[in-house]
Structure formats: C-alpha cells, structure tokens
PDB file of N, CA and C in Angstrom:
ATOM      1  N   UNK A   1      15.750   6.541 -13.747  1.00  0.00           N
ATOM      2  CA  UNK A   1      14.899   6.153 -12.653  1.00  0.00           C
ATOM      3  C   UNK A   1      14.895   7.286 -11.643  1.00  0.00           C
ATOM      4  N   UNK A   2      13.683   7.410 -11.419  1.00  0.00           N
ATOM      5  CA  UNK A   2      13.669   8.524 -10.245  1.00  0.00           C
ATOM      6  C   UNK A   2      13.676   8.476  -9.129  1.00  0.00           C
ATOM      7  N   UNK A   3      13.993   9.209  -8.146  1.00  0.00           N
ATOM      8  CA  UNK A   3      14.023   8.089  -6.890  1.00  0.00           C
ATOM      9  C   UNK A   3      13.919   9.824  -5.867  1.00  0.00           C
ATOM     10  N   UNK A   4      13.113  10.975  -6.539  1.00  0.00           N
ATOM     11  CA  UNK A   4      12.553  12.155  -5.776  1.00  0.00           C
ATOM     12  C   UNK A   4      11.121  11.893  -5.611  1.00  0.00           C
ATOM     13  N   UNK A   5      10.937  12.365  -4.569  1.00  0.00           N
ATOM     14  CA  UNK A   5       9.458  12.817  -3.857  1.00  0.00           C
ATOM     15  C   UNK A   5       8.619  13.035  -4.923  1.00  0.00           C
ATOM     16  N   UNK A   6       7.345  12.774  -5.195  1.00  0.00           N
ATOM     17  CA  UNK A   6       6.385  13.678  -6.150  1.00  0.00           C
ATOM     18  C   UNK A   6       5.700  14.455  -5.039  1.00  0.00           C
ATOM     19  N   UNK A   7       5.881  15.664  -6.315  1.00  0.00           N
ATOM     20  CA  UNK A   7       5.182  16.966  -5.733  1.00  0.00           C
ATOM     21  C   UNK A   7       3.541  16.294  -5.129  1.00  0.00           C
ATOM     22  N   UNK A   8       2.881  16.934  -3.820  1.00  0.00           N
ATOM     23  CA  UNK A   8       1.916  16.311  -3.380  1.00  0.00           C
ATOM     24  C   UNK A   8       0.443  16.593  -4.356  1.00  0.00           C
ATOM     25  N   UNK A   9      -0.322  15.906  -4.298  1.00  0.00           N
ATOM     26  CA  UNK A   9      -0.952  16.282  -5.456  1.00  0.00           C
ATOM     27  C   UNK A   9      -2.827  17.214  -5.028  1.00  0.00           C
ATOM     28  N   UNK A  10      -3.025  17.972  -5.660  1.00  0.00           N
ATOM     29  CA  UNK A  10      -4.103  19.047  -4.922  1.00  0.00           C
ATOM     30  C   UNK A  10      -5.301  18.335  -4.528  1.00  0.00           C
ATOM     31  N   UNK A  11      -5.380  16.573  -4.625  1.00  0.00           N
ATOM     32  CA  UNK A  11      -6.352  15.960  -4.000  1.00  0.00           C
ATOM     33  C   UNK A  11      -6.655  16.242  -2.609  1.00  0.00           C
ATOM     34  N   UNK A  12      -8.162  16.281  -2.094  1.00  0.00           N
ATOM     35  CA  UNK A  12      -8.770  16.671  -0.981  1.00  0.00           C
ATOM     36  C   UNK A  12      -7.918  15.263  -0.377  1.00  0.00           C
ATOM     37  N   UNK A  13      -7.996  15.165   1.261  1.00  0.00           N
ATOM     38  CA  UNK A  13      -7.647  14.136   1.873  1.00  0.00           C
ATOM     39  C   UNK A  13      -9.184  13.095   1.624  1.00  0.00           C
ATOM     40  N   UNK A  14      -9.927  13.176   1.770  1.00  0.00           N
ATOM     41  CA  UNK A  14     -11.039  12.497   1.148  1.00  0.00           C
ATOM     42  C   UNK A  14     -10.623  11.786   0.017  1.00  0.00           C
ATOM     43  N   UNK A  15     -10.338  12.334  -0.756  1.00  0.00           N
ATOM     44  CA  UNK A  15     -10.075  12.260  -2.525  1.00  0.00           C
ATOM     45  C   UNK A  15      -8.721  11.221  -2.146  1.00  0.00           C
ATOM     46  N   UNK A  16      -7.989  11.387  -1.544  1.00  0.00           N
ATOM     47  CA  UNK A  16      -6.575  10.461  -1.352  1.00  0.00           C
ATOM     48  C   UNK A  16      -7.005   9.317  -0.773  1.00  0.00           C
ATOM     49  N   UNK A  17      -7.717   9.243   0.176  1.00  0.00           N
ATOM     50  CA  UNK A  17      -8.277   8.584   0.840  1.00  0.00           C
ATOM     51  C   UNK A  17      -9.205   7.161   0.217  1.00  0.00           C
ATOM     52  N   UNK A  18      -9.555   7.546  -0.827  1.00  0.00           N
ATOM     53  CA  UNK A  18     -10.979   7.193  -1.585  1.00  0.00           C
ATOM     54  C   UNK A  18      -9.741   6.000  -3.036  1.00  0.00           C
ATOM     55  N   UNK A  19      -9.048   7.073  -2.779  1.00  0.00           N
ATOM     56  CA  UNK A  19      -8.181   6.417  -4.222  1.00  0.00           C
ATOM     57  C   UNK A  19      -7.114   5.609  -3.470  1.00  0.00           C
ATOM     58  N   UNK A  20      -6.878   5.259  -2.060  1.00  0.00           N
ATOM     59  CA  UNK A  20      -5.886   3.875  -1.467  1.00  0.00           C
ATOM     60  C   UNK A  20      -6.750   3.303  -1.327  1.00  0.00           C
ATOM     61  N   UNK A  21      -8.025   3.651  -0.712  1.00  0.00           N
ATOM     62  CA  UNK A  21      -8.934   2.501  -0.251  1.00  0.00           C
ATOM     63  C   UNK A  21      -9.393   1.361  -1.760  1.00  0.00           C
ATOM     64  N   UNK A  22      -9.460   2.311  -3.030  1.00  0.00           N
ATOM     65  CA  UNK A  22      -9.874   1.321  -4.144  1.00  0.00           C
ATOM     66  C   UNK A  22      -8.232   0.573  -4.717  1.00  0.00           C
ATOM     67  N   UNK A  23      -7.439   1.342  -4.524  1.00  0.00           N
ATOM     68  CA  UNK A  23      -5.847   0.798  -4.979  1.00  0.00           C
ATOM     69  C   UNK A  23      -5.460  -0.489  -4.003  1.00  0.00           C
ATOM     70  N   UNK A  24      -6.273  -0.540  -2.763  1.00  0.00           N
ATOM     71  CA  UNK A  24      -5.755  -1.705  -2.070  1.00  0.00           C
ATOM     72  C   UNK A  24      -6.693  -2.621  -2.244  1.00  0.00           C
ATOM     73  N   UNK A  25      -8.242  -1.988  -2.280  1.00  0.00           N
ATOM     74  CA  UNK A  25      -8.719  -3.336  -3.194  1.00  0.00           C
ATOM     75  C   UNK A  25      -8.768  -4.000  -3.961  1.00  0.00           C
ATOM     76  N   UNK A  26      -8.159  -2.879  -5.620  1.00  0.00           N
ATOM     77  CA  UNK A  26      -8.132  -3.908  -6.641  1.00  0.00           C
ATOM     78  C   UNK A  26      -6.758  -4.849  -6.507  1.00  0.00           C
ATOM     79  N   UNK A  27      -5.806  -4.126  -5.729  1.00  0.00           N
ATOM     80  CA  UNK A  27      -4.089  -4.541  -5.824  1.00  0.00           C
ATOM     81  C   UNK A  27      -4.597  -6.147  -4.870  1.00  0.00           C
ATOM     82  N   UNK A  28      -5.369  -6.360  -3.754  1.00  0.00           N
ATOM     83  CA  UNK A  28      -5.955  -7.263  -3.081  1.00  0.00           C
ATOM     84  C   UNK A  28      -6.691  -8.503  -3.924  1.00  0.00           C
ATOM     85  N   UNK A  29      -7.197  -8.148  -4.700  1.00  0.00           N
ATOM     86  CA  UNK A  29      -8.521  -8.931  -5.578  1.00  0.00           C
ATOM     87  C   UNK A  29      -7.561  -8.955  -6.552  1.00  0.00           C
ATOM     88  N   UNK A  30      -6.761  -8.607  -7.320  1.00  0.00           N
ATOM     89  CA  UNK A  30      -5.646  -9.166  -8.104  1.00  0.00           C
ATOM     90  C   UNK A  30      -4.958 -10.233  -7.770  1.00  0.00           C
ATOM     91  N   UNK A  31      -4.129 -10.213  -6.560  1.00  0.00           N
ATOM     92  CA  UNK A  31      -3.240 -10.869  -6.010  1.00  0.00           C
ATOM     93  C   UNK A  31      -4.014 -12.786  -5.750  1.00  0.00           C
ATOM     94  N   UNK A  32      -5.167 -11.890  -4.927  1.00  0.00           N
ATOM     95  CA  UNK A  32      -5.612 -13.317  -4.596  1.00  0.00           C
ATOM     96  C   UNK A  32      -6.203 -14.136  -5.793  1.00  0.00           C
ATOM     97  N   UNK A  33      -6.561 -13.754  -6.784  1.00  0.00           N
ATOM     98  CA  UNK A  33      -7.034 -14.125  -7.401  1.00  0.00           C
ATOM     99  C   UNK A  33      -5.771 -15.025  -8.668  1.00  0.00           C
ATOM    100  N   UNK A  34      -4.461 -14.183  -8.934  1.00  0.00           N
ATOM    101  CA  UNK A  34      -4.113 -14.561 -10.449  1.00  0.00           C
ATOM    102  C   UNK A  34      -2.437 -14.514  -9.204  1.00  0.00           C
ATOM    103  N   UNK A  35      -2.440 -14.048  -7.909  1.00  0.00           N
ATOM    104  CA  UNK A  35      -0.806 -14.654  -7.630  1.00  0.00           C
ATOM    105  C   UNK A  35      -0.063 -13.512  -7.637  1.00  0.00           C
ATOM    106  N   UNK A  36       1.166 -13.467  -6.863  1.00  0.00           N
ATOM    107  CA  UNK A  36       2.603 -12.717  -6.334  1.00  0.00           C
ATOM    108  C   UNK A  36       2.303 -11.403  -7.787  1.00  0.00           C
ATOM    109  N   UNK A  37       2.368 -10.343  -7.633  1.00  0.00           N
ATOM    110  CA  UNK A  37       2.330  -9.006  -7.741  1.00  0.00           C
ATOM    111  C   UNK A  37       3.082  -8.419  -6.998  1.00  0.00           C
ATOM    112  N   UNK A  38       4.729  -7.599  -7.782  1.00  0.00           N
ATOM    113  CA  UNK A  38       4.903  -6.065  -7.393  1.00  0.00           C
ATOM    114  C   UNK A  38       4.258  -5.203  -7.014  1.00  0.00           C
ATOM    115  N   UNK A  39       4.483  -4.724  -6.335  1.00  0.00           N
ATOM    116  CA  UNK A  39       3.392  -4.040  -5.706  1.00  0.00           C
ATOM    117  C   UNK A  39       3.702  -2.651  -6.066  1.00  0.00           C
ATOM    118  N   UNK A  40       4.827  -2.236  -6.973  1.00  0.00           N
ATOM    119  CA  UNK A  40       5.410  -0.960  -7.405  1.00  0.00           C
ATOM    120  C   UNK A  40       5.892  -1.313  -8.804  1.00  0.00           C
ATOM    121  N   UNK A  41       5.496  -0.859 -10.152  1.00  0.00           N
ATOM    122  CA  UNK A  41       6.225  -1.153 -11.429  1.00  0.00           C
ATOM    123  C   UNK A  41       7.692  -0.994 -11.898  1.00  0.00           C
ATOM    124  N   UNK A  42       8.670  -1.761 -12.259  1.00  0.00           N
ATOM    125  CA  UNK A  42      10.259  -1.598 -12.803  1.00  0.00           C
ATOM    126  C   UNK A  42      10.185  -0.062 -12.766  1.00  0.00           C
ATOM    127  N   UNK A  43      11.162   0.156 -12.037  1.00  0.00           N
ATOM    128  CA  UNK A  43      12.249   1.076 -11.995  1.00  0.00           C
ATOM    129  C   UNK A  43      11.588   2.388 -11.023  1.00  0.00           C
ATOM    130  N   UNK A  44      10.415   2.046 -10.415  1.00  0.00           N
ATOM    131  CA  UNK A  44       9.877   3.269  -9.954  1.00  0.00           C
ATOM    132  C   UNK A  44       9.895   2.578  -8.117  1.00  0.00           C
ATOM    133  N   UNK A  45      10.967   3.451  -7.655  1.00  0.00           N
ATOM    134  CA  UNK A  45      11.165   3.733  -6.103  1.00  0.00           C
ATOM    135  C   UNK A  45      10.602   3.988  -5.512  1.00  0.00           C
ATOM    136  N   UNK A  46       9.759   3.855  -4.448  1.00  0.00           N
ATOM    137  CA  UNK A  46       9.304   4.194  -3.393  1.00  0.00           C
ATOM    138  C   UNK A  46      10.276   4.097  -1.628  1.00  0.00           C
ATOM    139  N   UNK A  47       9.645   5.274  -1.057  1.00  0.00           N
ATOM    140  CA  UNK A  47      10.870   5.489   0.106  1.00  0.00           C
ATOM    141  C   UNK A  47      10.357   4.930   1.070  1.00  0.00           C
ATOM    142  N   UNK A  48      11.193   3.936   1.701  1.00  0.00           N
ATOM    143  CA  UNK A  48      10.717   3.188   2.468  1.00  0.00           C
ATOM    144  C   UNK A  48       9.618   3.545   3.944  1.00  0.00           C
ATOM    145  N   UNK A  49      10.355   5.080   4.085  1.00  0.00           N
ATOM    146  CA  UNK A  49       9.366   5.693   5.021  1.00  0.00           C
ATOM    147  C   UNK A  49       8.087   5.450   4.740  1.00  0.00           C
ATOM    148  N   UNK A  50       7.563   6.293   3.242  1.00  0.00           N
ATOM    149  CA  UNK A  50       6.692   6.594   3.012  1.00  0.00           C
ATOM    150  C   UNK A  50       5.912   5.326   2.830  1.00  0.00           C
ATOM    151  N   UNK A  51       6.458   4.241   2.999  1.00  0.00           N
ATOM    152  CA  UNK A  51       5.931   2.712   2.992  1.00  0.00           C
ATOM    153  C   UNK A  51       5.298   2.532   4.324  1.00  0.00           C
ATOM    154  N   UNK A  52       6.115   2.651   5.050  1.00  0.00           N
ATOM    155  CA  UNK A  52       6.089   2.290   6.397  1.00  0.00           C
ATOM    156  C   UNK A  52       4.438   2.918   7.294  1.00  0.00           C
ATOM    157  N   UNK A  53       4.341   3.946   6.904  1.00  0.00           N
ATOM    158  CA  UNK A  53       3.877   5.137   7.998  1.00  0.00           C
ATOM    159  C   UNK A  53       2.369   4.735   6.987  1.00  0.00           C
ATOM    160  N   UNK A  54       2.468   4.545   5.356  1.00  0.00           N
ATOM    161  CA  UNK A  54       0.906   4.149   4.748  1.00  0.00           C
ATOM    162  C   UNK A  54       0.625   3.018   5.318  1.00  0.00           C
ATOM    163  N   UNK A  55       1.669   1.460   5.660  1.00  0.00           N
ATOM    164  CA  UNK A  55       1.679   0.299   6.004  1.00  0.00           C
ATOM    165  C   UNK A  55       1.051   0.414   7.179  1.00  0.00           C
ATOM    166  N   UNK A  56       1.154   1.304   7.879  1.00  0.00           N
ATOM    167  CA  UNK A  56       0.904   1.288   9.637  1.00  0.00           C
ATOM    168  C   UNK A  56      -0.496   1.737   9.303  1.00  0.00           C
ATOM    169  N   UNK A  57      -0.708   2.795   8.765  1.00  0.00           N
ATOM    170  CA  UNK A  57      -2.088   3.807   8.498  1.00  0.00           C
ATOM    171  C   UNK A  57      -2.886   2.108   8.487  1.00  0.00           C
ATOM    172  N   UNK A  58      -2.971   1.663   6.858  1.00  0.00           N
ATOM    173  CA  UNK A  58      -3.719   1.053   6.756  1.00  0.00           C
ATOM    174  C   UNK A  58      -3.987  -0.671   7.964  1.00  0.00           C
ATOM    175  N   UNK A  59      -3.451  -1.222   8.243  1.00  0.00           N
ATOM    176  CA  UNK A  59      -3.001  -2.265   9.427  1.00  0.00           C
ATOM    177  C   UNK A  59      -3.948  -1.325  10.319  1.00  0.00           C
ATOM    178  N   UNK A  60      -3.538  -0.184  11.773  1.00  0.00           N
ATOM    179  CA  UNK A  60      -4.728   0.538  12.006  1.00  0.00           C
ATOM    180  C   UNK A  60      -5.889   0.602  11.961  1.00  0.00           C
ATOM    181  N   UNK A  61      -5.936   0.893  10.383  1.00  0.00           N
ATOM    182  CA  UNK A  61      -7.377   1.200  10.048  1.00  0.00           C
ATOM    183  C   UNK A  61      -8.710  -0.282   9.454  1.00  0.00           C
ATOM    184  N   UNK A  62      -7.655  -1.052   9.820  1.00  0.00           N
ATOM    185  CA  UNK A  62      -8.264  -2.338   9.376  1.00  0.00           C
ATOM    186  C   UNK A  62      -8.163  -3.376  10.810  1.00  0.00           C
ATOM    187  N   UNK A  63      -7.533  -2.661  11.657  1.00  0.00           N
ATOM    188  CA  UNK A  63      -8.004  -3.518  12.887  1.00  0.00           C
ATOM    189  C   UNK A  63      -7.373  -4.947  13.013  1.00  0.00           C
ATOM    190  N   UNK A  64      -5.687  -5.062  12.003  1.00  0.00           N
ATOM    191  CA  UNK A  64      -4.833  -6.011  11.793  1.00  0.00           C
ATOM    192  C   UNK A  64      -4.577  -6.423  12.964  1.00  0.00           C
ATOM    193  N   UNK A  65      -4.197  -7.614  13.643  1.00  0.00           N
ATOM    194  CA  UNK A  65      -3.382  -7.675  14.368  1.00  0.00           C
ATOM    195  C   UNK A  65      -1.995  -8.470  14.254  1.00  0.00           C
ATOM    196  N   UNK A  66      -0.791  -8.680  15.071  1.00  0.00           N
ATOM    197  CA  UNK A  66       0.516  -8.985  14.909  1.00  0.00           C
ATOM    198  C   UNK A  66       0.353 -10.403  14.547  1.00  0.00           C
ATOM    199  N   UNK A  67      -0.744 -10.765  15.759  1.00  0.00           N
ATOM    200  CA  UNK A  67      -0.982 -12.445  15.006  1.00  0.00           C
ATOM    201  C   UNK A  67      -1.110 -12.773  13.748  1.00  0.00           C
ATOM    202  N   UNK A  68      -2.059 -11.462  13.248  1.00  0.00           N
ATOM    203  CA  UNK A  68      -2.795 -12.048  11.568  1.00  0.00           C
ATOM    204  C   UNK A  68      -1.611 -11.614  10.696  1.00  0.00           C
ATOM    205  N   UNK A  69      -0.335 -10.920  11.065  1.00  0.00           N
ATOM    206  CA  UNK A  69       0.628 -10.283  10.273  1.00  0.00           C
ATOM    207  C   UNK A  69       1.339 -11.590  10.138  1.00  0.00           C
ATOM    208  N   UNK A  70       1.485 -12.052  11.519  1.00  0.00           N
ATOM    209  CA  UNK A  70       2.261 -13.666  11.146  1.00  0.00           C
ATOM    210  C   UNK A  70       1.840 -14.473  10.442  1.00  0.00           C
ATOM    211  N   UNK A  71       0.617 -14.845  10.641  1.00  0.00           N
ATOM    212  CA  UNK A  71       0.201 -15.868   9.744  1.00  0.00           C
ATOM    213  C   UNK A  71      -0.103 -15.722   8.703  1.00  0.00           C
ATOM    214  N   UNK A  72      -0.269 -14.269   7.975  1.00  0.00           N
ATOM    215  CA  UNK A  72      -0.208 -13.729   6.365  1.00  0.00           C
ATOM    216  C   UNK A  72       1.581 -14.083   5.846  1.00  0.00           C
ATOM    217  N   UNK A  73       2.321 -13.498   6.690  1.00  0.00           N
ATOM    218  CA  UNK A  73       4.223 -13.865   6.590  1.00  0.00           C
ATOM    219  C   UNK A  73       4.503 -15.059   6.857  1.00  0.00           C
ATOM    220  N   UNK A  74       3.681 -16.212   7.768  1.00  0.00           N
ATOM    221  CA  UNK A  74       4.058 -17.554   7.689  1.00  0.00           C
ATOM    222  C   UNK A  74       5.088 -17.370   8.783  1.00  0.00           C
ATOM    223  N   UNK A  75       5.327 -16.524   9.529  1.00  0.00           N
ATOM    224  CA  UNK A  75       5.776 -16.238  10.709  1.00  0.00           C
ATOM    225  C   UNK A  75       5.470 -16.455  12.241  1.00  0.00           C
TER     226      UNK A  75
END
C-alpha cells in the first residue's frame, strides 16, 4: 500500500478542474442513487490534508453552507 504523494500530473488546471467537477458528479449520482460508497478504493491512502483543502475548494465553490453541512451529517 502506498501511502506517497503522486507525482503531479501535466494536466492544465482547466483539465484538473474539468476531471473533479465530473468525478464529483458521477461519485454524487452514484451514491444517491444505489447508497454509502468509499469514496477512495482498498488500500489506497489519501492525506488527509490533501482532503481537507479539495473539501474546502469544493464547499466554496458550491456556495455550501455550515447549516447544509449539518443537515447532510445529521448534525
């Protein structure tokens, strides 16, 4: 199991950009549709930073608020 950085990859920020925006839709339209999804496959790590700082990006960029975070967490 690996648990290093991948090298960054020569995608334009556009191009990165283009490929979370469809990864959170289909990972979205999965979930709601067929139920509870990993959101990362066995044995492959992700660093919690690098969770955090995409988590915030997207929340941001979608105009989330703390309220709608609670009531998605039941919080």
């Amino acid at each position: 199991m690996s648990t290093s950085t991948p090298e960054p990859t020569p995608a334009s920020d556009a191009e990165l950009q283009q490929a979370l925006a469809d990864a959170v839709t289909a990972y979205g339209a999965r979930v709601r549709e067929h139920g509870e999804l990993p959101a990362f496959p066995p044995g492959r790590e992700v660093d919690g930073t690098h969770v955090a700082v995409t988590a915030a990006a997207i929340l941001r960029a979608s105009d989330i608020t703390s309220f709608e975070i609670g009531a998605i967490f039941n919080i």
